[in-house]
C-alpha atoms as a PDB file:
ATOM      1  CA  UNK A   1      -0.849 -14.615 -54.323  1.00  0.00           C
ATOM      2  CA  UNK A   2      -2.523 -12.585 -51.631  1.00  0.00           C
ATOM      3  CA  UNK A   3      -0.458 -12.280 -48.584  1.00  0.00           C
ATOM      4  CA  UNK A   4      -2.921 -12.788 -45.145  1.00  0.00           C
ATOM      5  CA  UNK A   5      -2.826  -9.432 -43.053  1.00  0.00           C
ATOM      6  CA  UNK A   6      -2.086  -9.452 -39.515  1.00  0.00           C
ATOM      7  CA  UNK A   7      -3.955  -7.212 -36.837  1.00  0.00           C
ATOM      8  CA  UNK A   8      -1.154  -5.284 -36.881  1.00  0.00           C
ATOM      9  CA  UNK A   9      -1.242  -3.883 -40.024  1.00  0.00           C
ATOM     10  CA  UNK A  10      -4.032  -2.553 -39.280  1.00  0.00           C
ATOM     11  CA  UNK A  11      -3.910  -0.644 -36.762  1.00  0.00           C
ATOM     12  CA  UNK A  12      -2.900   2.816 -38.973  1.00  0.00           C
ATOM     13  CA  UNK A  13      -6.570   2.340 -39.910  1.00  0.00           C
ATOM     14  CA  UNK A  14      -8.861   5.695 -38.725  1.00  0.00           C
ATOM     15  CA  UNK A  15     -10.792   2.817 -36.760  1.00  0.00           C
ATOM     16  CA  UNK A  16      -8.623   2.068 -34.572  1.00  0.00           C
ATOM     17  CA  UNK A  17      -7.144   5.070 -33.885  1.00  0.00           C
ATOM     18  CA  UNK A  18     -10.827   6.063 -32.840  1.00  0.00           C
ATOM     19  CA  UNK A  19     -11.570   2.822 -30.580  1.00  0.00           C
ATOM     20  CA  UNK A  20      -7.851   3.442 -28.989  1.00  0.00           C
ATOM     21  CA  UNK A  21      -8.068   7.140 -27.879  1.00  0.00           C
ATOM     22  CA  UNK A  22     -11.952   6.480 -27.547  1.00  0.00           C
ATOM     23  CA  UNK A  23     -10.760   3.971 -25.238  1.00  0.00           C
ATOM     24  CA  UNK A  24      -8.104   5.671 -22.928  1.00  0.00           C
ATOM     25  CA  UNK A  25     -10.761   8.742 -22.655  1.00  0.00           C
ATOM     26  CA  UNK A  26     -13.973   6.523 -21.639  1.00  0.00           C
ATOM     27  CA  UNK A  27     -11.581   4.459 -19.113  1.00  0.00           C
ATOM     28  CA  UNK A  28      -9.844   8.187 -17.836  1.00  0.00           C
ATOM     29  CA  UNK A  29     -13.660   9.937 -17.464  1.00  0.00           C
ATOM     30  CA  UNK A  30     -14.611   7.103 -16.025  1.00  0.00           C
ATOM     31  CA  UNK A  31     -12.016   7.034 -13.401  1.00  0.00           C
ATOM     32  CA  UNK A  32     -12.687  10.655 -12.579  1.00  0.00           C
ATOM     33  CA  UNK A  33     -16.204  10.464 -11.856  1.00  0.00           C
ATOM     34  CA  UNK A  34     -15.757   7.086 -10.077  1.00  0.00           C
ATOM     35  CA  UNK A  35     -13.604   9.243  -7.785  1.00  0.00           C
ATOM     36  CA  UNK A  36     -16.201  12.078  -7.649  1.00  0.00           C
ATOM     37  CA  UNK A  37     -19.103   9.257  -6.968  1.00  0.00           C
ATOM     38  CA  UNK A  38     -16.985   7.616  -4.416  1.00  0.00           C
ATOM     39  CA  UNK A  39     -17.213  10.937  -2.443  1.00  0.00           C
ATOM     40  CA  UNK A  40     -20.919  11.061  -2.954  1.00  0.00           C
ATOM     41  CA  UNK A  41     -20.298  14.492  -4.531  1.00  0.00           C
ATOM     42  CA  UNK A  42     -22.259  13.473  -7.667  1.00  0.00           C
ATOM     43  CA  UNK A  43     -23.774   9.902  -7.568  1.00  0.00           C
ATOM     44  CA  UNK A  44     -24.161   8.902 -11.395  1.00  0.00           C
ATOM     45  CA  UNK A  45     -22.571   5.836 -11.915  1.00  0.00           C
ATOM     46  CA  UNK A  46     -24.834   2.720 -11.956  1.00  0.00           C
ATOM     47  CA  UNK A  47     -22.632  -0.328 -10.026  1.00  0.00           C
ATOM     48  CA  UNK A  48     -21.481   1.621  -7.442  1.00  0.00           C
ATOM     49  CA  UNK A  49     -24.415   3.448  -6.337  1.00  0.00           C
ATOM     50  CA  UNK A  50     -25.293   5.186  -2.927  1.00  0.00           C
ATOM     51  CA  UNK A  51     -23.681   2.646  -0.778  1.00  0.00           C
ATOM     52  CA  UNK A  52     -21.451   2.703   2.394  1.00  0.00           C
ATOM     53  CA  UNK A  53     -17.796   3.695   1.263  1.00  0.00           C
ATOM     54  CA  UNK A  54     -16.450   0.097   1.427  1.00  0.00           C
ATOM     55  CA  UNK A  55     -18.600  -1.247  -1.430  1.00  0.00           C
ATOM     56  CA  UNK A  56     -18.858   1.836  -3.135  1.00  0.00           C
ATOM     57  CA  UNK A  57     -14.153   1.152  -2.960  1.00  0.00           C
ATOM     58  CA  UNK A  58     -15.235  -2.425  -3.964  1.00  0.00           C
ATOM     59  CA  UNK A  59     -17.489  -2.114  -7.095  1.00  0.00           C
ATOM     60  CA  UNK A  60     -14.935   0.870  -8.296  1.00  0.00           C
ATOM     61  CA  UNK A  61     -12.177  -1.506  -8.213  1.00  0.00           C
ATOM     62  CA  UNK A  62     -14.572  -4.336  -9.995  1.00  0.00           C
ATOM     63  CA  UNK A  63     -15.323  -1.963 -12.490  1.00  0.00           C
ATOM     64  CA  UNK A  64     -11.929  -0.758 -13.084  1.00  0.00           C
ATOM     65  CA  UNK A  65     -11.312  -4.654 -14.494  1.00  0.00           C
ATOM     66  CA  UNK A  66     -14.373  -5.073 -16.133  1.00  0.00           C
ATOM     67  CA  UNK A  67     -15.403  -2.497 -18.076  1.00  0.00           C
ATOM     68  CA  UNK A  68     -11.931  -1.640 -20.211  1.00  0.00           C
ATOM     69  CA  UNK A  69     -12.193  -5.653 -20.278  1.00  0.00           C
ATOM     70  CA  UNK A  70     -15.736  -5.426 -21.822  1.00  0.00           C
ATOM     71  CA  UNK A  71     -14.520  -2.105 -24.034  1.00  0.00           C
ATOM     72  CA  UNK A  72     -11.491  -4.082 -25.258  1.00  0.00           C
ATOM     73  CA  UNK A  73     -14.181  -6.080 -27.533  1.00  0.00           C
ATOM     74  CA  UNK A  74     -14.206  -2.900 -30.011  1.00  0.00           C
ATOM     75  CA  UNK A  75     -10.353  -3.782 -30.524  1.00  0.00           C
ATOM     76  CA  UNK A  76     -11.261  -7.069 -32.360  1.00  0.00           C
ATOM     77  CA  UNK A  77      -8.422  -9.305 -32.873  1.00  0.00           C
ATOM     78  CA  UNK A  78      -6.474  -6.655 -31.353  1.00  0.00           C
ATOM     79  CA  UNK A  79      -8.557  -7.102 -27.776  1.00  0.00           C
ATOM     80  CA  UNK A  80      -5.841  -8.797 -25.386  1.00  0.00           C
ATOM     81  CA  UNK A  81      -3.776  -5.131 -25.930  1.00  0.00           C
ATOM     82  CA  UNK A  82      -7.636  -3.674 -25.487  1.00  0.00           C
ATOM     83  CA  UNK A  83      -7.631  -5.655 -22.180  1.00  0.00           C
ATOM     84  CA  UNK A  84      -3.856  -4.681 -20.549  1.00  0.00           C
ATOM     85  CA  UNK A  85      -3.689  -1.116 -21.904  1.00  0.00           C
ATOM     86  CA  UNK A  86      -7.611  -0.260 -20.544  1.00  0.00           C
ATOM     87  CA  UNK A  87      -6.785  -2.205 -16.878  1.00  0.00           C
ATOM     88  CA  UNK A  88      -3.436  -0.949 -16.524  1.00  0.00           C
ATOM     89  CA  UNK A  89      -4.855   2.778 -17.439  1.00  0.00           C
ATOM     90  CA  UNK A  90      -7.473   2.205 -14.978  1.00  0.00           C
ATOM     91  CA  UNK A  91      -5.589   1.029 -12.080  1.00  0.00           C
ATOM     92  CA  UNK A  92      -2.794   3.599 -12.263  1.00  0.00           C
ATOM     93  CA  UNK A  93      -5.146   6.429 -12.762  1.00  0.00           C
ATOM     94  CA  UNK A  94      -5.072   7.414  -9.227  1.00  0.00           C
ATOM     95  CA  UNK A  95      -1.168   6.877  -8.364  1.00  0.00           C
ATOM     96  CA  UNK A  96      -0.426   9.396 -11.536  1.00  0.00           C
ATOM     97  CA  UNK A  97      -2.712  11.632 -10.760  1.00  0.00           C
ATOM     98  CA  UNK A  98      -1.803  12.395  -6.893  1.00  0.00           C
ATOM     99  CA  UNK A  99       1.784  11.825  -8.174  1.00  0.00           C
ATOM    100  CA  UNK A 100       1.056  15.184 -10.327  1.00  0.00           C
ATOM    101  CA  UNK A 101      -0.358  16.660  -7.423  1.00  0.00           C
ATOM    102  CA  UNK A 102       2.841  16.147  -5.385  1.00  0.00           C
ATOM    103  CA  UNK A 103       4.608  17.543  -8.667  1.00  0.00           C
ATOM    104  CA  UNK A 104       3.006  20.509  -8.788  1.00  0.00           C
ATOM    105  CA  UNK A 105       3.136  21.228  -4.479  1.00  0.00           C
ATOM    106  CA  UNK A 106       6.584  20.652  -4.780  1.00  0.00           C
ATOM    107  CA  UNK A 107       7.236  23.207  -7.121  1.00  0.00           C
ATOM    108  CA  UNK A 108       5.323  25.723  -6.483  1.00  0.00           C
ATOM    109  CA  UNK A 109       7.014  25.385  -2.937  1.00  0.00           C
ATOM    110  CA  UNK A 110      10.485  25.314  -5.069  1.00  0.00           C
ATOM    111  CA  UNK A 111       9.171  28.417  -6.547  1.00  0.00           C
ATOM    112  CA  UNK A 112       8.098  29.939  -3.754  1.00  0.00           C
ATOM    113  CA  UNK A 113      11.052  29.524  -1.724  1.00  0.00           C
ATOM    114  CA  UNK A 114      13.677  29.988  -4.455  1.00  0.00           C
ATOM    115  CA  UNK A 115      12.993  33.777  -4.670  1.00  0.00           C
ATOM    116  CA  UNK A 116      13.473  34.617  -1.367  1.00  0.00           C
ATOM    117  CA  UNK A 117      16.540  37.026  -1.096  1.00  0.00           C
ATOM    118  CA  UNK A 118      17.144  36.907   2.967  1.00  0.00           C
ATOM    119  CA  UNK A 119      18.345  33.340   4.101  1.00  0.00           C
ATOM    120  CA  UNK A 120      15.430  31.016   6.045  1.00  0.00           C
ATOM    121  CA  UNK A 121      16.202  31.156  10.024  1.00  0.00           C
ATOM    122  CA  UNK A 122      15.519  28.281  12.097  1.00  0.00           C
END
């Protein structure tokens, strides 16, 4: 008797490896040249366009639901997990990446100041 597979089981497949990472990148690229559009430094992305910065903040934020909601249908039965892991990338994009920012200042000032050899007067 055949045992009925789950979506789960397949998800070692090469498939949807590929649609996973293929996924994460397309919703991370995505992200970074919304950012770059929302600056008008390089206008290329079709829904927001060459608006005023309030709609341009507006149709980013729409399309940071909707389109890892519309990729998620490449997951297949697997698309609610398509859904929360592409929305949830999308939304904390920004928050991770200026928290890597701070990261990095703060070291480098860490660095910076750790090899000093006379004390710091005030």
């Amino acid at each position: 008797m055949l045992q009925k597979r789950s979506p789960t089981d397949s998800v070692g497949n090469l498939y949807y490896r590929i649609v996973v990472f293929g996924t994460l990148a397309l919703v991370v690229a995505l992200g970074l040249v919304a950012f770059v559009d929302l600056f008008d430094w390089w206008n290329v992305l079709p829904w927001m366009g060459a608006n005023d910065t309030g709609w341009e903040l507006l149709f980013a934020a729409v399309g940071a639901f909707v389109v890892p909601a519309g990729l998620s249908i490449l997951w297949w039965k697997l698309w609610p997990a398509g859904v929360i892991t592409g929305v949830s990338l999308s939304v904390c994009l920004y928050p991770t990446l200026i928290l890597l920012a701070l990261t990095a200042l703060f070291a480098a000032l860490d660095y910076a100041t750790r090899n000093r050899t006379e004390p710091v007067r005030v």
